[in-house]
PDB file of N, CA and C in Angstrom:
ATOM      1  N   UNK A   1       0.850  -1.167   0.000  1.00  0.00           N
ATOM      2  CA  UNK A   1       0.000   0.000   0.000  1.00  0.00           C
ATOM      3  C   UNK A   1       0.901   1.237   0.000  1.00  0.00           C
ATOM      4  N   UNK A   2       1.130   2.221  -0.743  1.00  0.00           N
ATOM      5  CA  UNK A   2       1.684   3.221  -0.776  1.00  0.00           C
ATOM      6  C   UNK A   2       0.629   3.957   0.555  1.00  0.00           C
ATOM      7  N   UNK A   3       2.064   4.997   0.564  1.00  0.00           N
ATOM      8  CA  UNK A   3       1.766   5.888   1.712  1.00  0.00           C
ATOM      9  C   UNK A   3       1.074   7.036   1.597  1.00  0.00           C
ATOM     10  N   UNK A   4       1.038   7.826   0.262  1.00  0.00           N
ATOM     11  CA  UNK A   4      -0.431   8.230   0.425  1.00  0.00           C
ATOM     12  C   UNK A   4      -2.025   7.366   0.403  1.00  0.00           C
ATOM     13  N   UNK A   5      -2.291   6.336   0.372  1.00  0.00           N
ATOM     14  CA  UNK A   5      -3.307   5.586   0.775  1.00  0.00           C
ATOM     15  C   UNK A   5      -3.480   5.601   1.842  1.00  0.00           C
ATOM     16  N   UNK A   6      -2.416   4.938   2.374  1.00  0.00           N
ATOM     17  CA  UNK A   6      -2.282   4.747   3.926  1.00  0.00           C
ATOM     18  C   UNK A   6      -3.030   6.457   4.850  1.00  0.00           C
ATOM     19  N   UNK A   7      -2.058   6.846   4.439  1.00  0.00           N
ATOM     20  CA  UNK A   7      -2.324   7.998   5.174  1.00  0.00           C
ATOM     21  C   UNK A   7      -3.914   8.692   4.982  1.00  0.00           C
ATOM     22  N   UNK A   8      -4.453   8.755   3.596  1.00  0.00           N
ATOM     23  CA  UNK A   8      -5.768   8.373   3.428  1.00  0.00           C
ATOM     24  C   UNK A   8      -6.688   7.893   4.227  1.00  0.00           C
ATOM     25  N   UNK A   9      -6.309   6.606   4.309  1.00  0.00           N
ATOM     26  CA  UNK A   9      -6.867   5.834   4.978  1.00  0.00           C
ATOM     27  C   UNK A   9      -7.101   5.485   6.269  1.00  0.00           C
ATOM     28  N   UNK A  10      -5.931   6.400   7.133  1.00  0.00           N
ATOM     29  CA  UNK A  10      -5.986   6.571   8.636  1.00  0.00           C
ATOM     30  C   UNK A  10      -7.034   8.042   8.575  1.00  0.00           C
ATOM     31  N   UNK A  11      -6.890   8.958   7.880  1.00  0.00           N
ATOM     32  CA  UNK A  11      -7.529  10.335   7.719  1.00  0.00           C
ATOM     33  C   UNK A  11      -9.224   9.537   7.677  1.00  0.00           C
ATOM     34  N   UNK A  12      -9.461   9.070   7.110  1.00  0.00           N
ATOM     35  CA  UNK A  12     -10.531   8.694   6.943  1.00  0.00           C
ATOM     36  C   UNK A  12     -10.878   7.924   8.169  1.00  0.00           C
ATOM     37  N   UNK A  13     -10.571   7.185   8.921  1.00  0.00           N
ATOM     38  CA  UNK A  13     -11.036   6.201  10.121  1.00  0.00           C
ATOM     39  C   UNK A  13     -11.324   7.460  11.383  1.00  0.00           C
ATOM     40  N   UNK A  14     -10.118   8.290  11.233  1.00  0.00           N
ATOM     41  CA  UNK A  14      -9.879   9.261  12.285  1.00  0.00           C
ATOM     42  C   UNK A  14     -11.308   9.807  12.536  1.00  0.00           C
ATOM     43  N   UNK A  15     -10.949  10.738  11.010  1.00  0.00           N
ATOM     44  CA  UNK A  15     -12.657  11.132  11.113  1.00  0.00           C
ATOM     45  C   UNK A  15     -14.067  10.777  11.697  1.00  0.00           C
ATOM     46  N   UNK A  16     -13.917   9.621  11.329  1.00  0.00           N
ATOM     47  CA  UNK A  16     -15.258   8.385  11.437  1.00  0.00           C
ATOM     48  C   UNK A  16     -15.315   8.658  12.780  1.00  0.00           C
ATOM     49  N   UNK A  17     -14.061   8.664  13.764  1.00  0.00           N
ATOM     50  CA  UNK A  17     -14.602   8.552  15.190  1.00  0.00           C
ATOM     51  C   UNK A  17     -15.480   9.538  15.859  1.00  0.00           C
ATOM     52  N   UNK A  18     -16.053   9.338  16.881  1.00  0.00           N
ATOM     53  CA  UNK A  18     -16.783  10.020  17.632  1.00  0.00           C
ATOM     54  C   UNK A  18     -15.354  11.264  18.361  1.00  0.00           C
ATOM     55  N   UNK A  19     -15.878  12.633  18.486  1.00  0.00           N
ATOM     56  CA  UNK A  19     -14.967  13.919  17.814  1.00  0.00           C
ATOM     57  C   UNK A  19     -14.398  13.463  19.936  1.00  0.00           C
ATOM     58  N   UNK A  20     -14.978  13.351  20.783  1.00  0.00           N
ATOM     59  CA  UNK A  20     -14.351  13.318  21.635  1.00  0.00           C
ATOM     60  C   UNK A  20     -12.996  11.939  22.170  1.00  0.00           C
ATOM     61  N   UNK A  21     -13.421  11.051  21.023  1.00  0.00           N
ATOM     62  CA  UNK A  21     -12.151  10.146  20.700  1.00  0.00           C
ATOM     63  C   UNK A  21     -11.182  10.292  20.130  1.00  0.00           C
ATOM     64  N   UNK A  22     -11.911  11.210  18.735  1.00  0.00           N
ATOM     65  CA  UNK A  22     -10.288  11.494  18.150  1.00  0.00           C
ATOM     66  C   UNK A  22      -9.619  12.705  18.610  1.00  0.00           C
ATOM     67  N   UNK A  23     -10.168  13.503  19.242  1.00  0.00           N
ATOM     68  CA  UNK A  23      -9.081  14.671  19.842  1.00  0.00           C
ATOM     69  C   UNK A  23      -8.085  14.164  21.206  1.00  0.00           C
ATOM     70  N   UNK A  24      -8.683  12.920  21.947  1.00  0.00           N
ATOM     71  CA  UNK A  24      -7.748  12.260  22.765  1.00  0.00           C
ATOM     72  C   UNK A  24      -6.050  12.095  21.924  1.00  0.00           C
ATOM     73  N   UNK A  25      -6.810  11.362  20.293  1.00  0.00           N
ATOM     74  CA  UNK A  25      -6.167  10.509  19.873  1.00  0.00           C
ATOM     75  C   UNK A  25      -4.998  11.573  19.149  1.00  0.00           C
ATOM     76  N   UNK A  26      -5.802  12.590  18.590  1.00  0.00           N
ATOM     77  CA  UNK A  26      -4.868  13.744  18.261  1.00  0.00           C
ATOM     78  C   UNK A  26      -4.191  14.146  19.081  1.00  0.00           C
ATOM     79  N   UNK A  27      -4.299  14.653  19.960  1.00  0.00           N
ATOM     80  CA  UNK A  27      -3.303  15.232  21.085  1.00  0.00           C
ATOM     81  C   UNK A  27      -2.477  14.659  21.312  1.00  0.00           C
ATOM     82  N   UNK A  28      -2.520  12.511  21.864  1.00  0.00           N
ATOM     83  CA  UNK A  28      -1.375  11.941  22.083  1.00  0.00           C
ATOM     84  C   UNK A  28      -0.191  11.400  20.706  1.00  0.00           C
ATOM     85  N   UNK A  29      -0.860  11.193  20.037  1.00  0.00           N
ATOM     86  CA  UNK A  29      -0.277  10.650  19.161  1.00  0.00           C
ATOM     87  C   UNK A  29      -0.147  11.378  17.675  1.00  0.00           C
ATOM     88  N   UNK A  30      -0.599  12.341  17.591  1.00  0.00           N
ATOM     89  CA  UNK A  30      -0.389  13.397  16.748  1.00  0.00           C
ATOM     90  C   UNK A  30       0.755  14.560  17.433  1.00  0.00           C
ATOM     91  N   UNK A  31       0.349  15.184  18.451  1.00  0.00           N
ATOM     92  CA  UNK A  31       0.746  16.586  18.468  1.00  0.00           C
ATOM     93  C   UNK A  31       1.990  15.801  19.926  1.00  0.00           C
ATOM     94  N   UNK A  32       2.039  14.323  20.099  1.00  0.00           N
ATOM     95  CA  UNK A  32       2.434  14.079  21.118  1.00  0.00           C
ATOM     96  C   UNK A  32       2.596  14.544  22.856  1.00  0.00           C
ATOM     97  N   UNK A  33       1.398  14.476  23.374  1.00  0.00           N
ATOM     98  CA  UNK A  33       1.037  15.019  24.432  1.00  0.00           C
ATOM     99  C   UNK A  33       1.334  13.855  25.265  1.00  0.00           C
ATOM    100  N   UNK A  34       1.989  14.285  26.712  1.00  0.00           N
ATOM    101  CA  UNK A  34       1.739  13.469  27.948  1.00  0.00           C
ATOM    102  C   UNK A  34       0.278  13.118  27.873  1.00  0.00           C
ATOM    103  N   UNK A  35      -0.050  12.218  28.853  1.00  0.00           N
ATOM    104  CA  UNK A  35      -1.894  11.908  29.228  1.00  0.00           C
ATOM    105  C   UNK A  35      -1.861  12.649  30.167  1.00  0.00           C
ATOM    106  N   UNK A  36      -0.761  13.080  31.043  1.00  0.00           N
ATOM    107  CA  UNK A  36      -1.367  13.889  31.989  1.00  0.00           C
ATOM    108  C   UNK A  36      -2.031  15.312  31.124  1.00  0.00           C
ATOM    109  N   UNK A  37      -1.364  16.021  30.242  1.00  0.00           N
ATOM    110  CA  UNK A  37      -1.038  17.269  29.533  1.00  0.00           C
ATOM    111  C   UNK A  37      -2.610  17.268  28.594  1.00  0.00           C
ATOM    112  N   UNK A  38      -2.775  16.112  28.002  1.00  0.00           N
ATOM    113  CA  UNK A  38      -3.722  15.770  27.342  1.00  0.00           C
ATOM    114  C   UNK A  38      -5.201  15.927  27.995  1.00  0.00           C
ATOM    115  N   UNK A  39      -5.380  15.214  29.077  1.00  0.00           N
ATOM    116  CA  UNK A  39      -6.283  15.114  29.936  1.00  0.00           C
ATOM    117  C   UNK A  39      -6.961  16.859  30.463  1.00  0.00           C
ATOM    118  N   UNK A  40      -5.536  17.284  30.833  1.00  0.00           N
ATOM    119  CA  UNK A  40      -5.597  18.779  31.275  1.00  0.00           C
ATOM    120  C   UNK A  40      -6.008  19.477  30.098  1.00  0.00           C
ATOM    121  N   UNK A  41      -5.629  19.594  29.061  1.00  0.00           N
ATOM    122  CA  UNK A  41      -6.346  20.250  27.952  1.00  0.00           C
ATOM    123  C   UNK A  41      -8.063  19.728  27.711  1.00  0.00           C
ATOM    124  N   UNK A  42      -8.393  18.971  27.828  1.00  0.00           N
ATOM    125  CA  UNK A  42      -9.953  18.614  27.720  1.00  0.00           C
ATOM    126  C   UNK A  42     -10.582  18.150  28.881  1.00  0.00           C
ATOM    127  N   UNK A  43      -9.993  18.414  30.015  1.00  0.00           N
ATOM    128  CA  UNK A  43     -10.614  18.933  31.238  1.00  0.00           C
ATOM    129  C   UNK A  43     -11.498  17.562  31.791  1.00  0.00           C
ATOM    130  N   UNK A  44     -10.193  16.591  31.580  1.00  0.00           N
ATOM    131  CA  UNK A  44     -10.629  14.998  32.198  1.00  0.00           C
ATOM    132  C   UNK A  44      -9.850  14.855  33.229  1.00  0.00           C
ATOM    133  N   UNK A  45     -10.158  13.675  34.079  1.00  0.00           N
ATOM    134  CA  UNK A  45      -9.066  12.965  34.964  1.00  0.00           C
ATOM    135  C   UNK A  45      -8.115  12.691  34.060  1.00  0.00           C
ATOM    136  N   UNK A  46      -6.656  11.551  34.508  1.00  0.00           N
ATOM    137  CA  UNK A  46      -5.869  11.175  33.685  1.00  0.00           C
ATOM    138  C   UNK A  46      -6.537   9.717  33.359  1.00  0.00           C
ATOM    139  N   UNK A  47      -7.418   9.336  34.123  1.00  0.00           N
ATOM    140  CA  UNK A  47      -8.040   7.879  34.259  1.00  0.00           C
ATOM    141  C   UNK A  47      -9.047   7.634  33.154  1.00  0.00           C
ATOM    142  N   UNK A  48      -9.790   9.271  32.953  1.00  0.00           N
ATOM    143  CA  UNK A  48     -10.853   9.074  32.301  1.00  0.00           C
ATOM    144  C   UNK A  48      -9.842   9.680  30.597  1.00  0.00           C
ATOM    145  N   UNK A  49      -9.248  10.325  30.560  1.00  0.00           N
ATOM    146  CA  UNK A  49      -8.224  10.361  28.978  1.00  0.00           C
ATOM    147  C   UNK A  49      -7.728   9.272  29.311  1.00  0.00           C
ATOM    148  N   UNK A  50      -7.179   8.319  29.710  1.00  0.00           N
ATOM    149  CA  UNK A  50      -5.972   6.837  29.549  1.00  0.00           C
ATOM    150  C   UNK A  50      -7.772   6.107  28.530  1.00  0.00           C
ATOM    151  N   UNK A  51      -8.736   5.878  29.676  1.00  0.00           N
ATOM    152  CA  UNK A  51      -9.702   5.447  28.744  1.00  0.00           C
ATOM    153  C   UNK A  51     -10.443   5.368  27.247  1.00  0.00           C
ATOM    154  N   UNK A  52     -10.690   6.918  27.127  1.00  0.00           N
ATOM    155  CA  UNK A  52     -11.141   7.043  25.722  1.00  0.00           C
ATOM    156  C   UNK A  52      -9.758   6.904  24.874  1.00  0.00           C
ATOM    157  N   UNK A  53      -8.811   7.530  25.164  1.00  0.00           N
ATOM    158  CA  UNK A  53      -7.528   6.836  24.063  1.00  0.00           C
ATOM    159  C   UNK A  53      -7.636   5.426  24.269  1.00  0.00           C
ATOM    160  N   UNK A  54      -7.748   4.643  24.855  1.00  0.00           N
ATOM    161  CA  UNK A  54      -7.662   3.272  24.861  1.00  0.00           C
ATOM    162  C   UNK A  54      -8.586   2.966  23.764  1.00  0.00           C
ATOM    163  N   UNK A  55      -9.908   2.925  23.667  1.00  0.00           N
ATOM    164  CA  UNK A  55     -11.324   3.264  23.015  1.00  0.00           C
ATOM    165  C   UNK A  55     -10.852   3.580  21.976  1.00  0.00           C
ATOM    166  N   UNK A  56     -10.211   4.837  21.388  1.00  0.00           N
ATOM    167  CA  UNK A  56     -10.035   5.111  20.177  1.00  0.00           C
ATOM    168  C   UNK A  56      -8.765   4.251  19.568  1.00  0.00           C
ATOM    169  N   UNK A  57      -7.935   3.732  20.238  1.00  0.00           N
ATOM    170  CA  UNK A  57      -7.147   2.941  19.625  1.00  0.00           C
ATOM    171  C   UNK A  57      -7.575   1.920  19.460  1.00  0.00           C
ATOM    172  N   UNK A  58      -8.635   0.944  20.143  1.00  0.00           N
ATOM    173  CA  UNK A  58      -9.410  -0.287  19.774  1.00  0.00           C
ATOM    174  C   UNK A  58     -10.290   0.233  18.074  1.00  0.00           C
ATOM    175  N   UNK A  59     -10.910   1.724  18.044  1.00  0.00           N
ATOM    176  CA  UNK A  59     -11.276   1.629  17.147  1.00  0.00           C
ATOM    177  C   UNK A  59     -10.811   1.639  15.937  1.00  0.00           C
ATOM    178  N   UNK A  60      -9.221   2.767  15.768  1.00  0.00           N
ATOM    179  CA  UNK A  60      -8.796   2.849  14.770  1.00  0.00           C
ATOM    180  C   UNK A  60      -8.496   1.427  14.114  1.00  0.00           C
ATOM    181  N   UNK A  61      -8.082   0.785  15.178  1.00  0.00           N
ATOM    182  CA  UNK A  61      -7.455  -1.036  15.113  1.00  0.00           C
ATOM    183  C   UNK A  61      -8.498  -1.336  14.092  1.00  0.00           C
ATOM    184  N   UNK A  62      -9.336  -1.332  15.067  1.00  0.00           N
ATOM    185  CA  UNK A  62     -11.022  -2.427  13.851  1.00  0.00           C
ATOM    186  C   UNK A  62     -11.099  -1.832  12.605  1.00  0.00           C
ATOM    187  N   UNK A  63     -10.949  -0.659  12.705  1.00  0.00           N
ATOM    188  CA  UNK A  63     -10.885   0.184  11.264  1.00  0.00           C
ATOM    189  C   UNK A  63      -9.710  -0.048  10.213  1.00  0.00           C
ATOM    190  N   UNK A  64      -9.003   0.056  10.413  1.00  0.00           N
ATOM    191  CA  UNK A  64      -8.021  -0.329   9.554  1.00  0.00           C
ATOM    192  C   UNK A  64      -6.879  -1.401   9.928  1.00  0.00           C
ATOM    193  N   UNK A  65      -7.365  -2.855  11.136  1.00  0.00           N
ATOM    194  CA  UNK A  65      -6.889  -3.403  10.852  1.00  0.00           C
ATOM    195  C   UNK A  65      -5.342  -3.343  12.092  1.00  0.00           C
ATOM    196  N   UNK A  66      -3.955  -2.352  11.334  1.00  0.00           N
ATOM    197  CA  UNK A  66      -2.741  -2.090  11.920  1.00  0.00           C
ATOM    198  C   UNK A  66      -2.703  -0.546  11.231  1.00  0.00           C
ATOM    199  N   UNK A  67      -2.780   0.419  12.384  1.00  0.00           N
ATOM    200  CA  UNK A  67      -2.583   1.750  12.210  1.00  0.00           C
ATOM    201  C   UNK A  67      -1.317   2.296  12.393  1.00  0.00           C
ATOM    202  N   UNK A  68      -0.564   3.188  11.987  1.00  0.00           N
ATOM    203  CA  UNK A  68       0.476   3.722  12.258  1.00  0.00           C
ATOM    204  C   UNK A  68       0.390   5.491  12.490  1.00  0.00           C
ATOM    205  N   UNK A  69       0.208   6.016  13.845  1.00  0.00           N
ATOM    206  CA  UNK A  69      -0.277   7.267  14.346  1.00  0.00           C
ATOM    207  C   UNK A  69       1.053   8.029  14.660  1.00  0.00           C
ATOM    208  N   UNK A  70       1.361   8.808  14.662  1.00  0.00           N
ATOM    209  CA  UNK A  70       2.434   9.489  16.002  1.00  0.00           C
ATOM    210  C   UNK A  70       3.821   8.498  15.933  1.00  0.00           C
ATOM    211  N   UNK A  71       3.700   8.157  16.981  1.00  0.00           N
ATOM    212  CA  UNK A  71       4.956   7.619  17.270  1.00  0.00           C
ATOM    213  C   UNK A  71       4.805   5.959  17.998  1.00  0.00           C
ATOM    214  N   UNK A  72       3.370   5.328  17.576  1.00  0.00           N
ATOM    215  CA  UNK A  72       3.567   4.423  17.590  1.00  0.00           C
ATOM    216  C   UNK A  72       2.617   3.640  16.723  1.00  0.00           C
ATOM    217  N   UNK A  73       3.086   2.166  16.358  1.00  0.00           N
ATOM    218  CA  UNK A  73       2.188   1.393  15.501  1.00  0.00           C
ATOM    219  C   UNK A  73       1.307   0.674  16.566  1.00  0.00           C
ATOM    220  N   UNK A  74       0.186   0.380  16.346  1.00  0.00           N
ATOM    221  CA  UNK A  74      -1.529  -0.187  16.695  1.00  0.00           C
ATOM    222  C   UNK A  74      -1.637  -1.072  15.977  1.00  0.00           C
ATOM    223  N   UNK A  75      -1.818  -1.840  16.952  1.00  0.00           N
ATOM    224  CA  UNK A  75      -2.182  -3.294  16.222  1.00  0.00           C
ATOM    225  C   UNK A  75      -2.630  -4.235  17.151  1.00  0.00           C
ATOM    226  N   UNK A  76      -3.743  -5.047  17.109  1.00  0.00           N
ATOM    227  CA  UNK A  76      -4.614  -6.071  18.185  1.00  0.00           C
ATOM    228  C   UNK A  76      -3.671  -6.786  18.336  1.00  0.00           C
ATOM    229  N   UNK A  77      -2.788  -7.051  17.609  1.00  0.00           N
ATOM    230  CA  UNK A  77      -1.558  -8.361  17.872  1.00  0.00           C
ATOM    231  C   UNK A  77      -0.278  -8.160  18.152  1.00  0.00           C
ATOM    232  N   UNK A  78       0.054  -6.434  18.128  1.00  0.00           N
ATOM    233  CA  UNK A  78       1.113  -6.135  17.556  1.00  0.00           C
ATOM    234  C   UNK A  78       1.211  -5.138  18.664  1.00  0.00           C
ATOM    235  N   UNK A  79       2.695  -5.005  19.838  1.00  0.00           N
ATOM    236  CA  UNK A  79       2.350  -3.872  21.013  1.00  0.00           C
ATOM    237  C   UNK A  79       2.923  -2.858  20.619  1.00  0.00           C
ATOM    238  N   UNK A  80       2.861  -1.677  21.565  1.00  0.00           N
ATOM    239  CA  UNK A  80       3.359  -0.396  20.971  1.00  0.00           C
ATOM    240  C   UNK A  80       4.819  -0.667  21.387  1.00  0.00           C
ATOM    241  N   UNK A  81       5.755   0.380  20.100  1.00  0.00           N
ATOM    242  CA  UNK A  81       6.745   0.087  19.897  1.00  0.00           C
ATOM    243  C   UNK A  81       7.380   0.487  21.531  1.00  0.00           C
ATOM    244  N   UNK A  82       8.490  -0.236  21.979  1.00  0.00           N
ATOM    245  CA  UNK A  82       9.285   0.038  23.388  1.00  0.00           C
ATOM    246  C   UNK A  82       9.710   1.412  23.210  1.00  0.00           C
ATOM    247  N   UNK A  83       9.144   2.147  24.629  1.00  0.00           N
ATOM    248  CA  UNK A  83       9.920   3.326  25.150  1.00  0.00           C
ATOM    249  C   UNK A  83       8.736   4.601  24.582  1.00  0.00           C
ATOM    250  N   UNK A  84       7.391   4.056  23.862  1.00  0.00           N
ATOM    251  CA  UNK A  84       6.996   5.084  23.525  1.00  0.00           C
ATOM    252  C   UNK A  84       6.084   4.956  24.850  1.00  0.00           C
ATOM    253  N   UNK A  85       5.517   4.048  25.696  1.00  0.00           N
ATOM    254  CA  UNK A  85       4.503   4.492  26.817  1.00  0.00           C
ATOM    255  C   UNK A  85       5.422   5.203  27.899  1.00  0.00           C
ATOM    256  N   UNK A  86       4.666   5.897  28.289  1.00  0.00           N
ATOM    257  CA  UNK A  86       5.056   7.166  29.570  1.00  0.00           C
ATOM    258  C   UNK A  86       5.186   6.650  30.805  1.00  0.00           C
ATOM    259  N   UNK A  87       5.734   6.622  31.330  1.00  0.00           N
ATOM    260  CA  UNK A  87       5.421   6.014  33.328  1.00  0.00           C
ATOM    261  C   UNK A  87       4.399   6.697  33.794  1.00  0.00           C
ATOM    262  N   UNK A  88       4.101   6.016  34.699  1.00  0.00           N
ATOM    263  CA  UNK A  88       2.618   6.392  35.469  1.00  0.00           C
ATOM    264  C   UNK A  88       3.246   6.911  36.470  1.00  0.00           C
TER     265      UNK A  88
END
């Protein structure tokens, strides 16, 4: 699959989501935000942003399968690459 498809094709799933999933999903993995930093910008716990990003990464998954966002690859089978999760 060439990479403008791809990229297409994540643009398109993104969209699809419900707008308070994908701005989780934007913030961390787009604009690379802490969850704490993230959370604080849309005026969640860190418990309740760790959640809906969780949520939106199950969905992008179903949507296309193996996503590649930010700075890490998504995949039901496949974990995020080492050193990109944050300490708690």
């Amino acid at each position: 699959m060439i990479d403008e498809d791809r990229h297409a094709r994540t643009r398109a799933a993104l969209e699809s989501l419900p707008a308070r999933l994908g701005r989780i999903l934007v913030l961390r993995e787009v604009e690379w935000l802490a969850m704490g930093e993230a959370a604080k910008r849309l005026g969640l716990s860190r418990q309740a942003a760790e959640r809906r990003w969780a949520r939106a990464v199950v969905l992008m998954t179903e949507r296309l399968g193996e996503v590649e966002l930010g700075h890490a690859t998504l995949s039901p089978l496949v974990p995020a690459k080492a050193g990109t999760q944050e300490p708690r």
